[in-house]
N, C-alpha and C. Protein backbone atom coordinates (compact mmCIF):
# COMPACT_ATOMS: atom_id res chain seq x y z
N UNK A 1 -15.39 -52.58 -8.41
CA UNK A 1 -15.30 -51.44 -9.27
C UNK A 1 -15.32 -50.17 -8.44
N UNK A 2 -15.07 -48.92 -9.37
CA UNK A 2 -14.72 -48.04 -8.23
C UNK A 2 -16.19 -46.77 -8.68
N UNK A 3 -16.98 -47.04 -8.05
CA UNK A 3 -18.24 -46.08 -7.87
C UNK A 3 -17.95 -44.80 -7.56
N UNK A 4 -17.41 -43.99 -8.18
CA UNK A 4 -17.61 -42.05 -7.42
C UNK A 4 -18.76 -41.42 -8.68
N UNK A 5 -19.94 -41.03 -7.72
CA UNK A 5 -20.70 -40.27 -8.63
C UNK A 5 -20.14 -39.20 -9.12
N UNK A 6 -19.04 -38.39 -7.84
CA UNK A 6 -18.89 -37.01 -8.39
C UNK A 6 -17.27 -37.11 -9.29
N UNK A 7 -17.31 -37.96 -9.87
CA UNK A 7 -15.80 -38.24 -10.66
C UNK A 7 -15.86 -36.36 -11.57
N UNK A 8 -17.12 -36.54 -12.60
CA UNK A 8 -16.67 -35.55 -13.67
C UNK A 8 -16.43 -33.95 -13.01
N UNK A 9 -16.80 -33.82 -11.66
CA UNK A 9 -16.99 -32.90 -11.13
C UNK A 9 -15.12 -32.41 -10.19
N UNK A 10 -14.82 -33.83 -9.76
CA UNK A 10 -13.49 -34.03 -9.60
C UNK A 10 -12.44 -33.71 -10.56
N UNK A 11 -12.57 -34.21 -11.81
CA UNK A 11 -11.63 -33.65 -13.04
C UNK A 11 -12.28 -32.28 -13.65
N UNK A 12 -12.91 -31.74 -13.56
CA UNK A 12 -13.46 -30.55 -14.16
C UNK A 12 -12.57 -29.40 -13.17
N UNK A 13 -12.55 -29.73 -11.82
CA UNK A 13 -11.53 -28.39 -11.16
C UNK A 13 -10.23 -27.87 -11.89
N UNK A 14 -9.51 -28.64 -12.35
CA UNK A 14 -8.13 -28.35 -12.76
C UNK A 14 -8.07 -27.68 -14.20
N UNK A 15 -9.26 -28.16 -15.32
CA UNK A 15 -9.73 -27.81 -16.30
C UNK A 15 -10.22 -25.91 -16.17
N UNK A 16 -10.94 -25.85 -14.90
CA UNK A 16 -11.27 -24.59 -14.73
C UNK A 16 -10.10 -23.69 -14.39
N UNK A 17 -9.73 -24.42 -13.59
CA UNK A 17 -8.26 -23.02 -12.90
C UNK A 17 -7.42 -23.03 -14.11
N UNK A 18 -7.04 -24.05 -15.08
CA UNK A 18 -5.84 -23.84 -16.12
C UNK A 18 -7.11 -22.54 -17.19
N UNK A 19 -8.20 -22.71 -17.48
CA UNK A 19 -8.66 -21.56 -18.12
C UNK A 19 -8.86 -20.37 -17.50
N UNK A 20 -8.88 -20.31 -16.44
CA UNK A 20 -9.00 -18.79 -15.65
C UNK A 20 -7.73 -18.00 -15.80
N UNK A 21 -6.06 -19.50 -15.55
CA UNK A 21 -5.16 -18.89 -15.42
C UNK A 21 -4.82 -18.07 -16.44
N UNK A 22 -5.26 -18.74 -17.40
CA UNK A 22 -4.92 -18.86 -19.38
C UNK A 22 -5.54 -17.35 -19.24
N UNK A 23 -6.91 -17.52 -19.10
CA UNK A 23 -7.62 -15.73 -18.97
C UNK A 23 -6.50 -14.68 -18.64
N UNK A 24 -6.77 -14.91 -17.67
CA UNK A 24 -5.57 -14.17 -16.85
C UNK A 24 -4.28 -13.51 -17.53
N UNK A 25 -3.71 -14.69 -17.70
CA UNK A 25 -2.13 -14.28 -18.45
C UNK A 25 -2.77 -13.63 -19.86
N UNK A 26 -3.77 -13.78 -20.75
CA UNK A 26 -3.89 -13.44 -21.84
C UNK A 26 -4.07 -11.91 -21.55
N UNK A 27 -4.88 -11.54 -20.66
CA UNK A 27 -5.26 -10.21 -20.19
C UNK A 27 -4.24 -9.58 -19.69
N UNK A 28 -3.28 -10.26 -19.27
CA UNK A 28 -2.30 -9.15 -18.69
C UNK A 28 -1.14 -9.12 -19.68
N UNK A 29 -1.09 -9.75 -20.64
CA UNK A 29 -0.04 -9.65 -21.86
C UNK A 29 -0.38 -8.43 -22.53
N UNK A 30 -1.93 -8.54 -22.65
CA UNK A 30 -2.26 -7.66 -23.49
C UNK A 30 -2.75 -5.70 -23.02
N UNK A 31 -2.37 -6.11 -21.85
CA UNK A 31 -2.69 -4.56 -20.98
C UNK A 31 -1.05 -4.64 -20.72
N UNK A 32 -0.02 -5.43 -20.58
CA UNK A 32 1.28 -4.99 -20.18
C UNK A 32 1.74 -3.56 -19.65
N UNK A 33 1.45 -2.51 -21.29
CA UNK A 33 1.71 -1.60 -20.33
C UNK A 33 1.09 -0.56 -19.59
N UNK A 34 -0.05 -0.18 -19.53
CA UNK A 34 -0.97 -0.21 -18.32
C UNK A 34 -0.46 -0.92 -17.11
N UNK A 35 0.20 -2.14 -17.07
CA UNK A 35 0.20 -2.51 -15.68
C UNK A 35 1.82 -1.59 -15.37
N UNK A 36 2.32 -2.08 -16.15
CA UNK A 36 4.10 -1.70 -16.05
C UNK A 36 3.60 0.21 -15.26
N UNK A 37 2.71 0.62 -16.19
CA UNK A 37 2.95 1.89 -15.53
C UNK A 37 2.28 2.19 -14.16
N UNK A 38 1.19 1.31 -13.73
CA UNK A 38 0.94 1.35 -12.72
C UNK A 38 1.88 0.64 -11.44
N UNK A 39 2.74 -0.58 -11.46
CA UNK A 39 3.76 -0.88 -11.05
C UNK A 39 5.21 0.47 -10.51
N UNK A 40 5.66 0.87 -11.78
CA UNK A 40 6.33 1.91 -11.73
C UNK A 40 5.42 3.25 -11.06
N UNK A 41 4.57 3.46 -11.24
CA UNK A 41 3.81 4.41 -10.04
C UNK A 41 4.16 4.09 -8.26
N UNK A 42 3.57 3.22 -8.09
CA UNK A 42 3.39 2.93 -6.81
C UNK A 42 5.27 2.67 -6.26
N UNK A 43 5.88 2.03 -7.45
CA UNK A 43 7.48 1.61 -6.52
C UNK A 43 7.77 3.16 -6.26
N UNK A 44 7.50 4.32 -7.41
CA UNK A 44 7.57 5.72 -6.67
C UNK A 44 7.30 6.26 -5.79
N UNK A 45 5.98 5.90 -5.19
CA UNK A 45 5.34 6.19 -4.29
C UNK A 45 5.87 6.07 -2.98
N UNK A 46 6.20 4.65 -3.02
CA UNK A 46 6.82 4.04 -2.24
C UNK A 46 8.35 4.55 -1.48
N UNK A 47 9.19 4.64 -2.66
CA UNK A 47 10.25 5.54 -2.63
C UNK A 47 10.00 6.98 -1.88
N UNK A 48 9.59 7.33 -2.54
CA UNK A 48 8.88 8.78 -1.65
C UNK A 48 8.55 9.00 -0.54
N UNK A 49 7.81 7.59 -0.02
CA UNK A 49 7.30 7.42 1.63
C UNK A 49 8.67 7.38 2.45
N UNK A 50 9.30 6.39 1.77
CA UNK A 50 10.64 6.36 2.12
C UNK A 50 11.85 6.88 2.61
N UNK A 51 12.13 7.81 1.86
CA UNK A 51 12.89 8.64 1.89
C UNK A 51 12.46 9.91 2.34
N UNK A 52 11.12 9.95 2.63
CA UNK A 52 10.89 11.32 3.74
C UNK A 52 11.31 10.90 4.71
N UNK A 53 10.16 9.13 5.14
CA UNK A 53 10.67 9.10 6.44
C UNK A 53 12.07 8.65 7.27
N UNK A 54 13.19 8.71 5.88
CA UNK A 54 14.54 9.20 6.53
C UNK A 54 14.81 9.87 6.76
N UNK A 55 14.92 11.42 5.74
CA UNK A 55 14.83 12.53 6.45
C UNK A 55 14.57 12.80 7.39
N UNK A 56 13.43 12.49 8.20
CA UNK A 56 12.51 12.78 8.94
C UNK A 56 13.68 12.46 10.06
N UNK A 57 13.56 11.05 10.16
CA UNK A 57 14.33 10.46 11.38
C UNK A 57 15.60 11.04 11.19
N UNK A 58 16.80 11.14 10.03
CA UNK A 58 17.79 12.06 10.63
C UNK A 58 17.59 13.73 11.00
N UNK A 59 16.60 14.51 10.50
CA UNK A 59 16.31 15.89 10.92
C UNK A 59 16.45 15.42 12.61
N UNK A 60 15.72 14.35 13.12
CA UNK A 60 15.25 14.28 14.64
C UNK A 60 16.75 13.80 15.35
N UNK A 61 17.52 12.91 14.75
CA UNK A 61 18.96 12.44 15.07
C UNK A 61 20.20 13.94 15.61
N UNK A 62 19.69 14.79 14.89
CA UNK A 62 20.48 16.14 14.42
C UNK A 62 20.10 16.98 15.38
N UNK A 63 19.16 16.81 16.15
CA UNK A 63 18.68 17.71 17.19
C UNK A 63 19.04 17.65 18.70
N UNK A 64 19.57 18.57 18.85
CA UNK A 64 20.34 18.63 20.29
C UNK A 64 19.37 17.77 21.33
N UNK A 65 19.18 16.77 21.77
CA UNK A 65 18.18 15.67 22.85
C UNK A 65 17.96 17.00 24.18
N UNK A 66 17.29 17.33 24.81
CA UNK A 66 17.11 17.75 26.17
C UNK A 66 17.80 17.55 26.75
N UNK A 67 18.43 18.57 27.65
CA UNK A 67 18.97 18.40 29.17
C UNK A 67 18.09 18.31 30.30
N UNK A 68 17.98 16.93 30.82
CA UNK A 68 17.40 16.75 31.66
C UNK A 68 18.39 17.76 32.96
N UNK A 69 16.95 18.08 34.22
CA UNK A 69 18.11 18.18 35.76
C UNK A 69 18.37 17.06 36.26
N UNK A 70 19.74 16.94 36.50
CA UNK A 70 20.14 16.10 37.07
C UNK A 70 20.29 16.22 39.21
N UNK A 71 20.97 15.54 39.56
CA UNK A 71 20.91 15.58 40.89
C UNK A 71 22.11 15.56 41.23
N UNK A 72 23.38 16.31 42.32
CA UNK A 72 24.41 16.23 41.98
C UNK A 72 24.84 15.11 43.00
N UNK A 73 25.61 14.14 42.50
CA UNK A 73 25.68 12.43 43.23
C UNK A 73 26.87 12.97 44.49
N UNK A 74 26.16 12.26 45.54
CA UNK A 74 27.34 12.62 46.74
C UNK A 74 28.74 11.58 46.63
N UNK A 75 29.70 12.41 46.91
CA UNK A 75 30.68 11.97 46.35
C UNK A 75 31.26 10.82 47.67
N UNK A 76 31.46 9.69 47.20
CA UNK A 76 32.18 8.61 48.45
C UNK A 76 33.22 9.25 49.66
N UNK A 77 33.38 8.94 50.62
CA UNK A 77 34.32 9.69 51.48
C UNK A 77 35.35 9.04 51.05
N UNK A 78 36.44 9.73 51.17
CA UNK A 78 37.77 9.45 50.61
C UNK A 78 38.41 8.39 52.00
N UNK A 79 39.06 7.27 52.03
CA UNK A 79 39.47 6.31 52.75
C UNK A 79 40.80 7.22 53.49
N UNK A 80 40.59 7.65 54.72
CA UNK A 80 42.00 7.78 55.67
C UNK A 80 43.39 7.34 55.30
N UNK A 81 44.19 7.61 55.17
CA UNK A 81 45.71 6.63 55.08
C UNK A 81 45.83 6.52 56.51
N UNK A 82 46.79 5.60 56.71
CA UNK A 82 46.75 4.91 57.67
C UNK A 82 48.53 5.16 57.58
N UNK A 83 49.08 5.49 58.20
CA UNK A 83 50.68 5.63 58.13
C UNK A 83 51.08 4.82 59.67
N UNK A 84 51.96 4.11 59.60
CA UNK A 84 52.81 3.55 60.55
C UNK A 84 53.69 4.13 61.35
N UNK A 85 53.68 4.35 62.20
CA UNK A 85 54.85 5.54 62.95
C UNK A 85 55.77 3.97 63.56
N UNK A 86 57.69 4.05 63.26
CA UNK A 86 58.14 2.94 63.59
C UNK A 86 59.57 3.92 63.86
């Protein structure tokens, strides 16, 4: 036979999470829109962060970069021709 003391304790987990979930969904059906408007808040928010920090980065794109000094590169010696006298 199959002896588990903690059997009722084993089937009681799944019993609990399906009523918490049940909680859960009942509570948020019933606040819907409370949440909807807090949802729609923050995707604004969000948006907002957003789209500054494009601006931002093209204002900085748009800006003439520094002229570094440069060093002026010595130029290769130009190769002799070589002409044949015949």
């Amino acid at each position: 036979m199959n002896n588990t003391p903690n059997k009722g304790f084993k089937m009681a987990i799944p019993f609990i999470a399906g009523v918490a979930l049940g909680g859960l969904a009942i509570y948020a059906f019933n606040n819907r829109k409370i949440i909807k408007d807090k949802l729609i808040c923050g995707f604004q928010k969000g948006k907002d962060v957003a789209v500054k920090t494009l601006n931002s980065q093209n204002q900085d794109a748009k800006t003439e970069p520094k002229k570094r000094a440069t060093r002026a590169k010595k130029q290769p010696p130009k190769p002799e021709t070589i002409t044949d006298a015949k």
